[in-house]
Protein backbone atom coordinates (compact mmCIF):
# COMPACT_ATOMS: atom_id res chain seq x y z
CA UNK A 1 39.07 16.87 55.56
CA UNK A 2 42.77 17.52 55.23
CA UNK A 3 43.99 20.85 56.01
CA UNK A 4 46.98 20.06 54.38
CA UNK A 5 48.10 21.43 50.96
CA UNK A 6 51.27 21.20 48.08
CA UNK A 7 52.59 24.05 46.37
CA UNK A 8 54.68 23.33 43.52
CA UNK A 9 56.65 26.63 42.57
CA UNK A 10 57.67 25.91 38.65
CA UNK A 11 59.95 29.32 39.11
CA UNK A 12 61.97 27.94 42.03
CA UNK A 13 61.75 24.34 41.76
CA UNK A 14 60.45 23.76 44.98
CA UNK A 15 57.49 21.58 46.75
CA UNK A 16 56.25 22.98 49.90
CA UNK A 17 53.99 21.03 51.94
CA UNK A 18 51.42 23.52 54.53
CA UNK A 19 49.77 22.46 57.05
CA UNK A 20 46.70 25.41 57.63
CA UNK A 21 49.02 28.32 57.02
CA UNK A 22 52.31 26.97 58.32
CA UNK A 23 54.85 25.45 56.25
CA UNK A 24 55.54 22.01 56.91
CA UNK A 25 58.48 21.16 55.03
CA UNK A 26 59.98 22.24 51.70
CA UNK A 27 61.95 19.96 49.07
CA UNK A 28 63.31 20.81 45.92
CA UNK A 29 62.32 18.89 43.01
CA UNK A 30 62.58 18.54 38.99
CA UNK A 31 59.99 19.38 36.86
CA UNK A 32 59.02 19.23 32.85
CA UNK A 33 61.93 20.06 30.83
CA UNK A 34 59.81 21.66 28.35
CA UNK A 35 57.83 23.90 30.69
CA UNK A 36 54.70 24.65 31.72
CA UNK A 37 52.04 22.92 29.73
CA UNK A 38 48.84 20.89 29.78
CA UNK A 39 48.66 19.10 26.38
CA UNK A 40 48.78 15.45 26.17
CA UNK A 41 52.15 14.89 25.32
CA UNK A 42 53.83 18.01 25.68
CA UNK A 43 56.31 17.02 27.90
CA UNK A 44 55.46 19.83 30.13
CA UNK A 45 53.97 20.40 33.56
CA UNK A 46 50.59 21.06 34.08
CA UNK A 47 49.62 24.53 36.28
CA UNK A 48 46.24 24.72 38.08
CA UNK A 49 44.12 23.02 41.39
CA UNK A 50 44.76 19.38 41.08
CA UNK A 51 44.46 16.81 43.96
CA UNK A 52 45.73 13.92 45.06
CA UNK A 53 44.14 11.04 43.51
CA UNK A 54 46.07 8.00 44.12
CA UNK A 55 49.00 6.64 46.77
CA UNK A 56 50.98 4.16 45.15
CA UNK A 57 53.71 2.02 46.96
CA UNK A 58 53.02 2.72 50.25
CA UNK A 59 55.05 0.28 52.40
CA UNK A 60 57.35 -0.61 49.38
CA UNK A 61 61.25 -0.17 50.16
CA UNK A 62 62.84 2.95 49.18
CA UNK A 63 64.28 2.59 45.41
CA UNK A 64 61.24 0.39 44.36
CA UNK A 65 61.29 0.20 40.55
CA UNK A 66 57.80 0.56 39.18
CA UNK A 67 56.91 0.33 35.72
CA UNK A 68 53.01 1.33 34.58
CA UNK A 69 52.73 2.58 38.23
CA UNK A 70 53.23 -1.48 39.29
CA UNK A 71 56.73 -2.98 41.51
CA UNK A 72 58.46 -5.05 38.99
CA UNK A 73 60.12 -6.41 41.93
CA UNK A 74 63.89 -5.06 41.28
CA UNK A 75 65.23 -2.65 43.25
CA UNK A 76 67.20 0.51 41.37
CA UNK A 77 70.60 0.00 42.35
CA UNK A 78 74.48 0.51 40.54
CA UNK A 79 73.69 -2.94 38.65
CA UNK A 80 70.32 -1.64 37.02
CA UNK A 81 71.56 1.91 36.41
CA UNK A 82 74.24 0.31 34.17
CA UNK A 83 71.82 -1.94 32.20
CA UNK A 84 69.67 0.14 31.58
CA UNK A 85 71.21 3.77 31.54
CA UNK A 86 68.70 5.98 29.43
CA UNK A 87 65.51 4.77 31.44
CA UNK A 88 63.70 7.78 33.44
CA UNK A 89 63.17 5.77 36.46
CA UNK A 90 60.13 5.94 38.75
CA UNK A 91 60.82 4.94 42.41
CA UNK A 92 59.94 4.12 45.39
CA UNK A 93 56.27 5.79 45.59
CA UNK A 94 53.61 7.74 43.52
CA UNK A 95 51.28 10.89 43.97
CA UNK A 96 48.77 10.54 40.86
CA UNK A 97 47.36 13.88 40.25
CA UNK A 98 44.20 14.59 39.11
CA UNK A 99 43.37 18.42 37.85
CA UNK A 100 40.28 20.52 38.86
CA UNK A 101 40.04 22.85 36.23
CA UNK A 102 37.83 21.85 33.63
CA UNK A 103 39.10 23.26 30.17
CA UNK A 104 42.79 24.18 32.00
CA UNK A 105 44.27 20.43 33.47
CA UNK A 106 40.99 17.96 33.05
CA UNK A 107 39.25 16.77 30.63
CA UNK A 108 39.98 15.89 26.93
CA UNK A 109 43.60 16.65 25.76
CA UNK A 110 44.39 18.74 28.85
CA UNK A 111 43.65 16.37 31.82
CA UNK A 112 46.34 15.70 34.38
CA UNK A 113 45.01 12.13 35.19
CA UNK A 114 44.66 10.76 31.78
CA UNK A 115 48.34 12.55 31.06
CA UNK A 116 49.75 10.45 34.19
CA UNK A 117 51.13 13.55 35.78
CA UNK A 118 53.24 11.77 39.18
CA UNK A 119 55.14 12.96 42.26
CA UNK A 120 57.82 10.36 41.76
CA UNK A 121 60.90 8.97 43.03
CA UNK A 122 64.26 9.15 41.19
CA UNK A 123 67.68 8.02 41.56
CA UNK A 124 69.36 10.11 44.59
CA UNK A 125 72.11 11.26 41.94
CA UNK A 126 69.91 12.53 39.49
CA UNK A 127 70.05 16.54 39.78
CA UNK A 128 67.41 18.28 41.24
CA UNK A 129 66.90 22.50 41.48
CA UNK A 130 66.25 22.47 37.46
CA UNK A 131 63.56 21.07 35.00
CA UNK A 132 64.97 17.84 33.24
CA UNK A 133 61.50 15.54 33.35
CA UNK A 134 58.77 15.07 30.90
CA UNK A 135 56.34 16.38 32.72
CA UNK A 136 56.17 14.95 36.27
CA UNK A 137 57.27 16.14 40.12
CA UNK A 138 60.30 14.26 40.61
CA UNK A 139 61.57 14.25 44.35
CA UNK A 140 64.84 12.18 45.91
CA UNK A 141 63.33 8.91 47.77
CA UNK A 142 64.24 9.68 51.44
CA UNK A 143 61.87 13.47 50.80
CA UNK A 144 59.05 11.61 48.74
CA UNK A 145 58.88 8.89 51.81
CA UNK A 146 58.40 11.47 54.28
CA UNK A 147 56.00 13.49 51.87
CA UNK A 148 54.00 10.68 50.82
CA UNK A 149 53.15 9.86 54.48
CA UNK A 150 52.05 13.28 55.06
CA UNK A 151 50.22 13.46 52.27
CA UNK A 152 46.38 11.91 52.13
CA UNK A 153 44.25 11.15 49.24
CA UNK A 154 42.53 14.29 48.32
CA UNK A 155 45.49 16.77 48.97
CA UNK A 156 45.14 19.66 47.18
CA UNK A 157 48.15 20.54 44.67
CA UNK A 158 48.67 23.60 43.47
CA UNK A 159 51.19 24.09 40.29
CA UNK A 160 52.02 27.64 39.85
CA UNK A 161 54.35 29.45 37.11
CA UNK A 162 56.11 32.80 37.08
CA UNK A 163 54.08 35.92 39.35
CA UNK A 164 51.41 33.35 39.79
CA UNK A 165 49.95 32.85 43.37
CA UNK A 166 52.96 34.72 44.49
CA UNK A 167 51.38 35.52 47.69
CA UNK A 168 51.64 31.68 49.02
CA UNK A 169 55.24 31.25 47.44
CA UNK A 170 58.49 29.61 49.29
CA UNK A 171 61.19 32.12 49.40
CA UNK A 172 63.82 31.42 46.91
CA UNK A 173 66.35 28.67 47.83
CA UNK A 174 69.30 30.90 48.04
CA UNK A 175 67.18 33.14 51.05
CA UNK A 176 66.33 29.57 52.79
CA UNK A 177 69.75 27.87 53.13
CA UNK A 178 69.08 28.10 56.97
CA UNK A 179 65.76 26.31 56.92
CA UNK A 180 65.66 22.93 58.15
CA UNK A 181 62.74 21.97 56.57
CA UNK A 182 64.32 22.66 53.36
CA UNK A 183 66.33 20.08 51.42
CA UNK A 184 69.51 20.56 50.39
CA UNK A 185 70.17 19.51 46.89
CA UNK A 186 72.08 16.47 45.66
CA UNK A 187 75.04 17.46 43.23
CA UNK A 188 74.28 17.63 39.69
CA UNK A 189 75.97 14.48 38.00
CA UNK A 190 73.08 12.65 35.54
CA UNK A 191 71.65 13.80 31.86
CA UNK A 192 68.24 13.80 31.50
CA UNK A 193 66.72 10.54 30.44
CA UNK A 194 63.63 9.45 28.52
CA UNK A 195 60.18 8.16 29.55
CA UNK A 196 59.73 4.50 30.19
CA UNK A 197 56.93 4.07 32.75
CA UNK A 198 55.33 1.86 29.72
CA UNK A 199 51.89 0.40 30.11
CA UNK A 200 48.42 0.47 27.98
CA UNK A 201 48.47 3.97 28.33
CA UNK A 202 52.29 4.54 29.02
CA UNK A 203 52.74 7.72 31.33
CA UNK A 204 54.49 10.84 30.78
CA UNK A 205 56.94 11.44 33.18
């Protein structure tokens, strides 16, 4: 069994990645624009235990378009961004979450799966540091790569929001500049764009 674990920190925007009790690495990320939230379609984030439940796109190259968590076969690149400027792009690999919490992020109108709550890959321009998706983990591709390859089916994730679980929380961003496990943001320079991972079920992301 792993010993390895994700802590998403809604406060600080931040994924941190521990391995037993020592922190592996540390990334910042985007999540839901509308907060914290487990409703099916919400737009928000789901908080709670979830795990790792699916690896999608291992071995794809980096800026992989996929569309209903399948390549299309394009790669996202200046050419794409301009045809299609308002889709909310999902690159390069996927986490699928599952929750663990019956009544809080599975089951019914609450559950993570059914929701299609990702770690996902987005344009390297798009700004990170701030909420701006609809509902997913959003990471740049060169951090999801290494995270996904860390990261076995079955990982636990925790999502945690405000004084929650503050014990096992990253240090702001600001008091880790000097860590080089932590990721430096990219400069902001993209609005926020709107869901298009369609499919039968068409995710939320």
């Amino acid at each position: 069994m792993t010993t390895r674990r994700i802590l998403i920190d809604l406060a600080t925007q931040t994924l941190t990645l521990f391995e037993g009790e020592r922190m592996r690495a540390r990334y910042r990320v985007s999540t839901g624009l509308n907060g914290a939230g487990e409703f099916n379609g919400s737009g928000c984030t789901p908080r709670g235990q979830h795990r790792v439940r699916l690896r999608i796109g291992a071995g794809c190259p980096a800026n992989t378009v996929f569309r209903a968590r399948r390549p299309t076969g394009e790669v996202y690149g200046p050419e794409l961004a301009a045809a299609y400027p308002d889709r909310d792009w999902v690159l390069t690999r996927i986490l699928w979450l599952t929750g663990c919490e019956p009544g809080r992020n599975r089951g019914g109108p609450l559950d993570t799966l059914r929701r299609f709550i990702y770690i996902h890959g987005c344009p390297d321009h798009v700004p990170l540091g701030e909420p701006r998706s609809h509902g997913c983990v959003r990471m740049h591709n060169a951090d999801l790569v290494e995270l996904f390859d860390l990261t076995p089916v079955g990982t636990p994730v925790a999502i945690l929001e405000g004084d929650e679980g503050v014990g096992d929380r990253p240090r702001t961003p600001s008091a880790r500049s000097d860590d080089p496990a932590y990721r430096a943001p990219q400069q902001p320079g993209s609005r926020p764009r709107t869901p298009d991972d369609s499919g039968p079920a068409g995710a939320v992301i």
